[in-house]
Protein backbone atom coordinates (compact mmCIF):
# COMPACT_ATOMS: atom_id res chain seq x y z
CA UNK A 1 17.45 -40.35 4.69
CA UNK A 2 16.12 -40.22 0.92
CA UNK A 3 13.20 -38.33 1.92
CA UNK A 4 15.43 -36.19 4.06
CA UNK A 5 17.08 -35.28 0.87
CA UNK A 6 14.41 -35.05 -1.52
CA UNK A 7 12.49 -32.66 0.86
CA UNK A 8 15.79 -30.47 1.58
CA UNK A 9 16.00 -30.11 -2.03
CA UNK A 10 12.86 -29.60 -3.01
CA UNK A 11 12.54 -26.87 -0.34
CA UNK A 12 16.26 -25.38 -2.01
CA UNK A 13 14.38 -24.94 -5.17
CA UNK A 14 11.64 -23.17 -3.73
CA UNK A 15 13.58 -20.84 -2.07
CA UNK A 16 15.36 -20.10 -5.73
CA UNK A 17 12.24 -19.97 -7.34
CA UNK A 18 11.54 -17.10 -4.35
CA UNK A 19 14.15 -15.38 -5.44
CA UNK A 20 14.33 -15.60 -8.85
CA UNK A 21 10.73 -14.36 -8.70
CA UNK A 22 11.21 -11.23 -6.38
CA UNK A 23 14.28 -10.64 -8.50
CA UNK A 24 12.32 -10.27 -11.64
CA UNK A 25 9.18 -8.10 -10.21
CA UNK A 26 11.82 -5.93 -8.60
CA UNK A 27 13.76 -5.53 -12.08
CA UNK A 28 10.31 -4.78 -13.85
CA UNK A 29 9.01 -2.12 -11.31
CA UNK A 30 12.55 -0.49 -11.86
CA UNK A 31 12.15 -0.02 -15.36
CA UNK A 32 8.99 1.05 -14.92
CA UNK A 33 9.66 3.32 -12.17
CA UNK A 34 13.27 4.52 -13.11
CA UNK A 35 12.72 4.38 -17.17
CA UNK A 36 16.57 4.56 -18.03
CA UNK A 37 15.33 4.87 -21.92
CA UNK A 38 14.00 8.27 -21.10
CA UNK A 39 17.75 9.94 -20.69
CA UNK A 40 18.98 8.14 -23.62
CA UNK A 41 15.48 9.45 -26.00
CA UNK A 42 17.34 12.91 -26.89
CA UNK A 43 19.37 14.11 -24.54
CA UNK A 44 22.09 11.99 -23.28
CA UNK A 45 24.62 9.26 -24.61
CA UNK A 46 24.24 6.31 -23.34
CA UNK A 47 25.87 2.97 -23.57
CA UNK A 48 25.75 0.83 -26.60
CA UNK A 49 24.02 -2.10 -24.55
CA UNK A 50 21.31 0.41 -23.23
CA UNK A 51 20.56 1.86 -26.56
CA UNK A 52 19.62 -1.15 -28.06
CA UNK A 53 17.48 -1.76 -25.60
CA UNK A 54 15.33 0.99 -25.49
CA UNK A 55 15.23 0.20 -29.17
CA UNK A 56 13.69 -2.61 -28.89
CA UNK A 57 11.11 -1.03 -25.92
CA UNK A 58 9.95 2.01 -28.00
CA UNK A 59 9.46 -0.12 -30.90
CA UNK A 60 7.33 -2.44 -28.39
CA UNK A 61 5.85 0.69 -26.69
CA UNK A 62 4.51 2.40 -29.64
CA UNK A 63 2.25 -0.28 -31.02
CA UNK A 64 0.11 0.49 -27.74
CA UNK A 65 -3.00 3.14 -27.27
CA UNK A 66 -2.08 2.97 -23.71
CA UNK A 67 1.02 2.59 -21.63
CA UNK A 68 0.01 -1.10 -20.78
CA UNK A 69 2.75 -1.84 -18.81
CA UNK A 70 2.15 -1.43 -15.11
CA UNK A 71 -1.23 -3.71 -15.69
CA UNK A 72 1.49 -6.13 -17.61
CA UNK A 73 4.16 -5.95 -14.67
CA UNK A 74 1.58 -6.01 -11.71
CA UNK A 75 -0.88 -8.40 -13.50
CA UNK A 76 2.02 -11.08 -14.33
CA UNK A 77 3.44 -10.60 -10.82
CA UNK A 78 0.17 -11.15 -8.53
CA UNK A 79 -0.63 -14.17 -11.03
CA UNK A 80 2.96 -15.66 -10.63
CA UNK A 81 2.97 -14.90 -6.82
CA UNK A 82 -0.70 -16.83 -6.44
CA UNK A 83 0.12 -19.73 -8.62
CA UNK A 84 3.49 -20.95 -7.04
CA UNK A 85 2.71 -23.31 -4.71
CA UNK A 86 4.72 -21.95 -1.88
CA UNK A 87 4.10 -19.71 0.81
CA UNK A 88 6.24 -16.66 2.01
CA UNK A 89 7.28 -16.49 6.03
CA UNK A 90 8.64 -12.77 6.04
CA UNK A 91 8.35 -10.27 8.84
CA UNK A 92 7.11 -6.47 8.80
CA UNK A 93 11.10 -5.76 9.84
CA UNK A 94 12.58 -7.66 6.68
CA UNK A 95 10.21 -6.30 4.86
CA UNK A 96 10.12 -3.18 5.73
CA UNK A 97 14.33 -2.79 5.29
CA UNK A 98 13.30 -4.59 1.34
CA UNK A 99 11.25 -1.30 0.58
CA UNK A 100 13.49 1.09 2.42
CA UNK A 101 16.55 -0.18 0.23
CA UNK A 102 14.37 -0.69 -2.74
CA UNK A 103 13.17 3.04 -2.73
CA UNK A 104 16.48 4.15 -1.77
CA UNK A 105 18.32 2.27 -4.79
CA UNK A 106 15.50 3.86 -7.12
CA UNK A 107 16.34 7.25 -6.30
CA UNK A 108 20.15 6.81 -7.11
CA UNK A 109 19.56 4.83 -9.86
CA UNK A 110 17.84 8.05 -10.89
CA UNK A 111 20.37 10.81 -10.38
CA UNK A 112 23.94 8.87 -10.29
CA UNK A 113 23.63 7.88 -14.27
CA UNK A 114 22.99 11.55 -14.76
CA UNK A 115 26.39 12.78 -13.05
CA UNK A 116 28.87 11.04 -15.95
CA UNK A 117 26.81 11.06 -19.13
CA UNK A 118 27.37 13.11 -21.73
CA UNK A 119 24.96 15.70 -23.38
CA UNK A 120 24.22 14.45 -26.87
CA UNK A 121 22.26 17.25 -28.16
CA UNK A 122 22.63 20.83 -26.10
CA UNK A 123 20.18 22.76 -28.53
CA UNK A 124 17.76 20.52 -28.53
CA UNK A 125 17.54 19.75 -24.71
CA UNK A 126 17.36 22.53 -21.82
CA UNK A 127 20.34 22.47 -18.99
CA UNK A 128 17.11 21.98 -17.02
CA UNK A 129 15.68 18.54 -18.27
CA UNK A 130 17.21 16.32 -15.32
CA UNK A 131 14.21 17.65 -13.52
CA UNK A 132 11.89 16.71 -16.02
CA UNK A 133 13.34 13.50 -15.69
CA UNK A 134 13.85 13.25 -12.15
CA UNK A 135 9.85 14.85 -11.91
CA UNK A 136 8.19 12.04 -14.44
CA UNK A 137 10.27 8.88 -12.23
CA UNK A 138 9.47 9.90 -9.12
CA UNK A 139 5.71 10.30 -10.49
CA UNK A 140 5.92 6.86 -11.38
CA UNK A 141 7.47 5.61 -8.47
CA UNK A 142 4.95 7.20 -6.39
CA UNK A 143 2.23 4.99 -8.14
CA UNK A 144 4.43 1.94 -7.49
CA UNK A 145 4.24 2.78 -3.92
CA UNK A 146 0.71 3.23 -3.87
CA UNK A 147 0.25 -0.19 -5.65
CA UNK A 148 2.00 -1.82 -2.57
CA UNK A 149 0.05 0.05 -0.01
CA UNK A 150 -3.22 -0.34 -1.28
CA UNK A 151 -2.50 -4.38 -1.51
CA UNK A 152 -1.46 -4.34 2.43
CA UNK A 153 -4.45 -1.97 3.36
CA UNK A 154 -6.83 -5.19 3.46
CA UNK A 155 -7.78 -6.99 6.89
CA UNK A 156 -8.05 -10.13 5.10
CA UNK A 157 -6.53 -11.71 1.91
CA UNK A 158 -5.12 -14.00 0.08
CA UNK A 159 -1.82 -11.90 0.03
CA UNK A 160 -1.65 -12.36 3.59
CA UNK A 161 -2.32 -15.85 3.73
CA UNK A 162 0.31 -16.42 0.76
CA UNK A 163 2.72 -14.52 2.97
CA UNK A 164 1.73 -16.34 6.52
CA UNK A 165 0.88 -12.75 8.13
CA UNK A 166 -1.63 -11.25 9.53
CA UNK A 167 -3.52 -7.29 9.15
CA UNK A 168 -1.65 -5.92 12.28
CA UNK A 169 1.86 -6.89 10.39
CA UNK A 170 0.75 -5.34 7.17
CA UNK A 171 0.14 -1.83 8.66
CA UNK A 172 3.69 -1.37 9.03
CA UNK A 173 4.40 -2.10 5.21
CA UNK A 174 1.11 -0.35 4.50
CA UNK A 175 2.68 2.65 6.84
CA UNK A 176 6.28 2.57 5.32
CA UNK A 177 5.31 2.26 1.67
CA UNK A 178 2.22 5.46 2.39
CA UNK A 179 5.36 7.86 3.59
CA UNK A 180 7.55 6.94 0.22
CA UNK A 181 4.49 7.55 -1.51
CA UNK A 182 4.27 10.81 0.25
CA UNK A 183 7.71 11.70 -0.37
CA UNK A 184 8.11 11.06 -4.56
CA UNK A 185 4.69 12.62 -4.79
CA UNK A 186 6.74 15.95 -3.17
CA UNK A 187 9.43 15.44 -5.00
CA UNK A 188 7.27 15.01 -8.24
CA UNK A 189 6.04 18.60 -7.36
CA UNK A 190 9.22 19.85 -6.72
CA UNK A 191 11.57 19.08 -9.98
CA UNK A 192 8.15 20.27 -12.62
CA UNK A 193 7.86 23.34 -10.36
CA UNK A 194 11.86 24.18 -10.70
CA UNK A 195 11.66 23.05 -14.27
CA UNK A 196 9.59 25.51 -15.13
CA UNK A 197 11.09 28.19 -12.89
CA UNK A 198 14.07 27.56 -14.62
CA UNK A 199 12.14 27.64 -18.41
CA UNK A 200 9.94 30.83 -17.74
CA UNK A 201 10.26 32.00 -14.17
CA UNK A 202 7.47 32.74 -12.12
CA UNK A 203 5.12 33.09 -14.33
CA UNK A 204 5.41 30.19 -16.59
CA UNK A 205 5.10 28.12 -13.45
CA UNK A 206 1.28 29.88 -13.22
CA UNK A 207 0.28 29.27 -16.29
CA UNK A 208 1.62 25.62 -16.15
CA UNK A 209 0.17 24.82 -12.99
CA UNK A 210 -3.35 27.00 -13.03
CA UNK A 211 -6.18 26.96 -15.93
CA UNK A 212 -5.21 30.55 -16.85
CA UNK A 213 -5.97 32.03 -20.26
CA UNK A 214 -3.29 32.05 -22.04
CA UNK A 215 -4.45 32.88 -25.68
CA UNK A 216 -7.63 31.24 -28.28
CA UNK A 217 -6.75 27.61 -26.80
CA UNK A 218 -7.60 26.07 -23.68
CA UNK A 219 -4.92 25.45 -21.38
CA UNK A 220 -5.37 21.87 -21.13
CA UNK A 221 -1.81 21.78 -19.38
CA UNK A 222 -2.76 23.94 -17.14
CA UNK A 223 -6.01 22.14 -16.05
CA UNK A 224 -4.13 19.02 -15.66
CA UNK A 225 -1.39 20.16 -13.00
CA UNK A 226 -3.70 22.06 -11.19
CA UNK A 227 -5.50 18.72 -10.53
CA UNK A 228 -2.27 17.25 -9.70
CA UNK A 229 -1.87 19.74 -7.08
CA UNK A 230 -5.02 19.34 -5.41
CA UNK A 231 -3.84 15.69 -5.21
CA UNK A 232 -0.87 16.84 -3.49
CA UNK A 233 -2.89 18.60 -0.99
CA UNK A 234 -4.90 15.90 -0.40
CA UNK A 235 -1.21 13.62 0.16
CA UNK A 236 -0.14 16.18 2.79
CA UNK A 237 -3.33 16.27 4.58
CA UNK A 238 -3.04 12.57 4.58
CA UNK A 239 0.44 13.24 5.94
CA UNK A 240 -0.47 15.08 8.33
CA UNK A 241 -3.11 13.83 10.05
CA UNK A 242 -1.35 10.07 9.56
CA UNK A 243 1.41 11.49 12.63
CA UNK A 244 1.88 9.09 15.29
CA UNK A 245 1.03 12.28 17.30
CA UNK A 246 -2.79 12.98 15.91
CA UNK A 247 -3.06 8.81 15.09
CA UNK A 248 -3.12 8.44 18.68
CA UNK A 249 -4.82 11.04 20.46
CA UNK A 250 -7.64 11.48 17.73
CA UNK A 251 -7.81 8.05 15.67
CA UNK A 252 -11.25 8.54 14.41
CA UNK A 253 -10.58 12.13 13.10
CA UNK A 254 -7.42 10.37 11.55
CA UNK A 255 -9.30 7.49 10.16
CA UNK A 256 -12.26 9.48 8.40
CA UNK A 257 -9.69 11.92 7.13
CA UNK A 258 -7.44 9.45 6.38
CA UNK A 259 -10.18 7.79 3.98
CA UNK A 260 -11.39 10.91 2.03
CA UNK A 261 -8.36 12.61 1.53
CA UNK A 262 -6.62 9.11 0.29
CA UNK A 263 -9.87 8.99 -2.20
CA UNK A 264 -9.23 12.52 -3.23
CA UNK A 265 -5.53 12.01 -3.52
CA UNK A 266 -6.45 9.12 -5.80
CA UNK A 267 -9.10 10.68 -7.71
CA UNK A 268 -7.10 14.10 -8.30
CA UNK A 269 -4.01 11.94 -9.25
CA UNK A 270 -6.25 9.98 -12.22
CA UNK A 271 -7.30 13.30 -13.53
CA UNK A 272 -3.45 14.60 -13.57
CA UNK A 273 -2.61 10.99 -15.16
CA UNK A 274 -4.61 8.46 -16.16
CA UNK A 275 -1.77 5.62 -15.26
CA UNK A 276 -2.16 6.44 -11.55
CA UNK A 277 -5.45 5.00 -11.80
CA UNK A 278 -4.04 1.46 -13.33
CA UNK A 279 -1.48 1.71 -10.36
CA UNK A 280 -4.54 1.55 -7.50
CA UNK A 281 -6.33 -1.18 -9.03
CA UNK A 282 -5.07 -3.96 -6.06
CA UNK A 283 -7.35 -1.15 -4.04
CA UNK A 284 -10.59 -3.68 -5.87
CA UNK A 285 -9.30 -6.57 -3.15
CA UNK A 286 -9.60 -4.23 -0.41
CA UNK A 287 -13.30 -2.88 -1.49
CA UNK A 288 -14.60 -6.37 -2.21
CA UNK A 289 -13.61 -7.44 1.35
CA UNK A 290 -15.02 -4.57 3.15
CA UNK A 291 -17.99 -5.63 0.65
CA UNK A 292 -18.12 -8.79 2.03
CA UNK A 293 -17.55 -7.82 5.86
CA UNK A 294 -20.28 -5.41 5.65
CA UNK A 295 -22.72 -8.27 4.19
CA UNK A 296 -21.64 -10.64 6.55
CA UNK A 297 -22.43 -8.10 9.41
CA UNK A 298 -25.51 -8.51 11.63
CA UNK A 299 -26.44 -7.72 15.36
CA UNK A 300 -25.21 -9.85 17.97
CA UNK A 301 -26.13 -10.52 21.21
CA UNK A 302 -23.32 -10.94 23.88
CA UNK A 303 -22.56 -12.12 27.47
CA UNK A 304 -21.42 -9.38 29.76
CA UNK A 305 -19.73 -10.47 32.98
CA UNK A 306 -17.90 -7.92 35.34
CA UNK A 307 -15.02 -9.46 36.78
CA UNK A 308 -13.95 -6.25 38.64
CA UNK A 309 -15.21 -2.66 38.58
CA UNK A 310 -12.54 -2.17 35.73
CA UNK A 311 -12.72 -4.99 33.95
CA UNK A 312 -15.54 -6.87 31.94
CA UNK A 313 -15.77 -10.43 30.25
CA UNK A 314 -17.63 -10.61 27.11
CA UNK A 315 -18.79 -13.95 25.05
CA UNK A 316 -20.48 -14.13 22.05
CA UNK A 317 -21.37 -16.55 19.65
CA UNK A 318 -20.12 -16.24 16.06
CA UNK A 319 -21.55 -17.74 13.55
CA UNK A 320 -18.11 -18.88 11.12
CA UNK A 321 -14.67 -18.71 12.36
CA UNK A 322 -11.55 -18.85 9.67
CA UNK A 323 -9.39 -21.22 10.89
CA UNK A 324 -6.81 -18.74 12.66
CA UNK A 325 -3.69 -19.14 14.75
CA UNK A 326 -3.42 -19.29 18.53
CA UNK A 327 -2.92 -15.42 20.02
CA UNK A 328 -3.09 -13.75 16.39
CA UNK A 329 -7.01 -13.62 16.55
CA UNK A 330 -9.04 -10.17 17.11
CA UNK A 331 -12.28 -8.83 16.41
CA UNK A 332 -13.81 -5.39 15.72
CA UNK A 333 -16.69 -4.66 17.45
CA UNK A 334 -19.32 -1.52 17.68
CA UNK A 335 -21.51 -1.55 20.33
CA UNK A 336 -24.60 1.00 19.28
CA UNK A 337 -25.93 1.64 23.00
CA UNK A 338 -22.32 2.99 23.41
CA UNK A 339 -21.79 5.15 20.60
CA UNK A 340 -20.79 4.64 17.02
CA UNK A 341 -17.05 3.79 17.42
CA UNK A 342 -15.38 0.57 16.02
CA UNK A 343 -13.15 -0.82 18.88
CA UNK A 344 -10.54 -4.04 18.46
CA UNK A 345 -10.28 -6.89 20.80
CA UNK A 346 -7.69 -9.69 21.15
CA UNK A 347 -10.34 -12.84 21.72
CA UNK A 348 -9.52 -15.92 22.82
CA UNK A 349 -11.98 -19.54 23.28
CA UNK A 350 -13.40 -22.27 20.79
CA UNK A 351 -14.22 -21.89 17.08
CA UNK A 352 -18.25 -21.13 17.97
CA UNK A 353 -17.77 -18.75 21.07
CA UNK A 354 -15.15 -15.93 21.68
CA UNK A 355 -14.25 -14.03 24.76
CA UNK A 356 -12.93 -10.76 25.18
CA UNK A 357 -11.38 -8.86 28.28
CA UNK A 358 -11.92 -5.55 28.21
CA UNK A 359 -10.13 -3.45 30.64
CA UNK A 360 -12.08 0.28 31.63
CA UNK A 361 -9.38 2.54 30.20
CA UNK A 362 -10.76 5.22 28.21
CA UNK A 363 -14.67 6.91 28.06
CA UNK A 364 -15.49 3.96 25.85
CA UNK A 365 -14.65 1.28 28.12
CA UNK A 366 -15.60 3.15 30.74
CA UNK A 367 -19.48 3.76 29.86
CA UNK A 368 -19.50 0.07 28.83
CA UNK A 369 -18.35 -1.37 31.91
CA UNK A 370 -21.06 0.86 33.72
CA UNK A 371 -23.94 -0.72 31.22
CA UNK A 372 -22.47 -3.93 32.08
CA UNK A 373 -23.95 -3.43 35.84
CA UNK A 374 -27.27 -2.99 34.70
CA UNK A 375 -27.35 -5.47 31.80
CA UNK A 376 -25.86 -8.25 31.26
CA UNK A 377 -26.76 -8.81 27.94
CA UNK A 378 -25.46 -6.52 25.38
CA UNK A 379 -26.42 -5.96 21.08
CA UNK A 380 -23.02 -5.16 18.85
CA UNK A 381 -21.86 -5.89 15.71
CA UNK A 382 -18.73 -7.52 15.09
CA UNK A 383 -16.32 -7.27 12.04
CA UNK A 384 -14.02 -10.39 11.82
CA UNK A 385 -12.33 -12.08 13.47
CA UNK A 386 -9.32 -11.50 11.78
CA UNK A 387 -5.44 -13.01 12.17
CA UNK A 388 -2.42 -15.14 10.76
CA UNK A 389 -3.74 -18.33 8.99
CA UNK A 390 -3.05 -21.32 10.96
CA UNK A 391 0.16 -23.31 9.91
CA UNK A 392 0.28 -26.56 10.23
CA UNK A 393 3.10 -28.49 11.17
CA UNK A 394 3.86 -32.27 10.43
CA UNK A 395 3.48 -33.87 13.73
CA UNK A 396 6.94 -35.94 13.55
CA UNK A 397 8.55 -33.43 12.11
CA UNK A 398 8.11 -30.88 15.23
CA UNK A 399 8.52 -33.70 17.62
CA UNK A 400 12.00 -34.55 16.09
CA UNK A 401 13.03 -30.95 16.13
């Protein structure tokens, strides 16, 4: 009965620790996303409590070179995150609703304030600067986005492990956070480009946004949104070829686009500002493991056995296995006497030899099927195998339950 208690307890302050914790990285994103100091700089009043605040921040802020504190935030958070010795259970919905709402909150945390306060300083500020403002959040909170994205973009992690999911759950918080991305990136665009409509018409907005000449100086402002908006064509291109629609009928066209464009998107976005670049850094997890995959690769040689005309058995031997659970596991495979396509497979059997069933569905299958009646030995490489880490469960515990 003591233990009873001790362990309900103990697992009541772990959830509060949870909390607390996802409390404080989502209060810390927000000011760095939101920045309610901005308003309050020159243009607006603002409330006594607030003011002293930002106070306190600028007087913070401007002993740094750099704005230091998304590497502060994220840095702090991942380290927290790893060291508790807890693990998240969360699914792709709950999480998914958390970003929704989270995203959603952002953006009327962003205009609401803006609806009552009061203009301290007409002269000095144009009707137009709630776009400036609105422009430079949404900026931010498109790097936020892409800080949470890049960290679910890896097949295999410690962040999934820590959060007891697997690669196939993460897509969908990969795919929600990659649209709200998409979206403040637009609305970025949208708010300078008005802004400066509103400052100089049409063609202040050209010689803000293009290199033009615009007297003995370089246009160095100029330079720097035009970069930004060949980031923003690489984000709709991204967009567009990330439909459900072109995903599924063409998924290698959308995977190789899907790759340079995000690079380009990336890249572009650094040039434009150089605190995009300290938002991707979580992308280093995702290159080391592809690092690693791609060292670990080598040719395999495999079992073929046809079943039926459609459908073909295949073993092979792998040499480690991560200890995975039951129906989670599945490998990528390439098969080079096929073509040059990476294919997934659910696999199933012991920790030294998997099998897969592959059913003749598409060309792919198809061809391999027919070079499964005149070999039965087939080369690939395999990537993986890949899954939710295996829990394990007291063994009186789940008995008595």
């Amino acid at each position: 009965m003591i233990k009873h208690a001790v362990s309900r307890i103990l697992q009541l302050c772990a959830h509060g620790l949870t909390l607390l914790l996802t409390l404080c990285i989502t209060l810390a994103a927000t000011w760095d996303g939101v920045r309610p100091c901005a308003p309050c700089y020159d243009c607006y009043k603002c409330g006594d409590i607030l003011n002293q605040s930002c106070k306190a921040w600028y007087a913070w802020e401007d002993s740094w070179d750099l704005d230091w504190w998304p590497v502060i935030w994220m840095g702090s958070s991942a380290l927290l995150i790893m060291l508790l010795p807890w693990t998240w259970h969360s699914t792709a919905q709950g999480l998914g609703a958390c970003l929704h709402a989270v995203n959603l909150l952002w953006m009327l945390l962003l205009i609401a304030p803006l609806s009552w306060r009061k203009w301290a300083n007409a002269d000095s500020c144009h009707q137009a600067y709630p776009l400036v403002y609105i422009g430079g959040a949404t900026g931010r909170l498109c790097g936020i986005n892409m800080c949470l994205l890049l960290i679910s973009v890896g097949r295999s992690s410690a962040w999934l492990r820590k959060f007891k999911t697997g690669y196939v759950e993460a897509v969908s918080i990969h795919r929600i956070t990659g649209w709200w991305c998409i979206a403040h990136v637009v609305l970025h665009t949208l708010a300078f480009v008005m802004y400066y409509w509103f400052v100089g018409g049409w063609s202040y907005v050209l010689q803000r946004l293009v290199p033009v000449k615009t007297g003995a100086r370089p246009n160095f402002g100029g330079m720097m949104n035009f970069y930004g908006g060949l980031g923003l064509i690489g984000a709709l291109i991204l967009a567009m070829f990330a439909t459900p629609y072109v995903r599924r009928r063409m998924y290698g066209t959308f995977y190789s686009t899907h790759l340079i464009s995000s690079v380009a998107f990336i890249l572009f976005g650094s040039v434009h500002d150089f605190s995009v670049l300290l938002y991707t850094l979580p992308a280093c997890s995702y290159v080391i493991e592809r690092a690693h995959a791609r060292y670990e690769r080598s040719i395999l040689r495999a079992q073929a056995e046809l079943l039926s005309p459609m459908l073909l058995k295949l073993s092979v031997c792998l040499r480690s296995q991560p200890v995975l659970a039951p129906g989670t596991r599945w490998l990528y495979i390439k098969i080079p006497c096929i073509s040059r396509e990476w294919h997934p497979f659910s696999i199933t059997g012991s920790a030294n030899s998997v099998v897969m069933h592959i059913k003749a569905a598409g060309d792919w299958s198809q061809n391999l099927c027919a070079h499964a009646q005149r070999s039965t030995e087939i080369e690939l490489l395999a990537d993986g195998p890949y899954g939710v880490a295996e829990r394990h469960w007291p063994l009186c515990n789940t008995i008595c339950r």
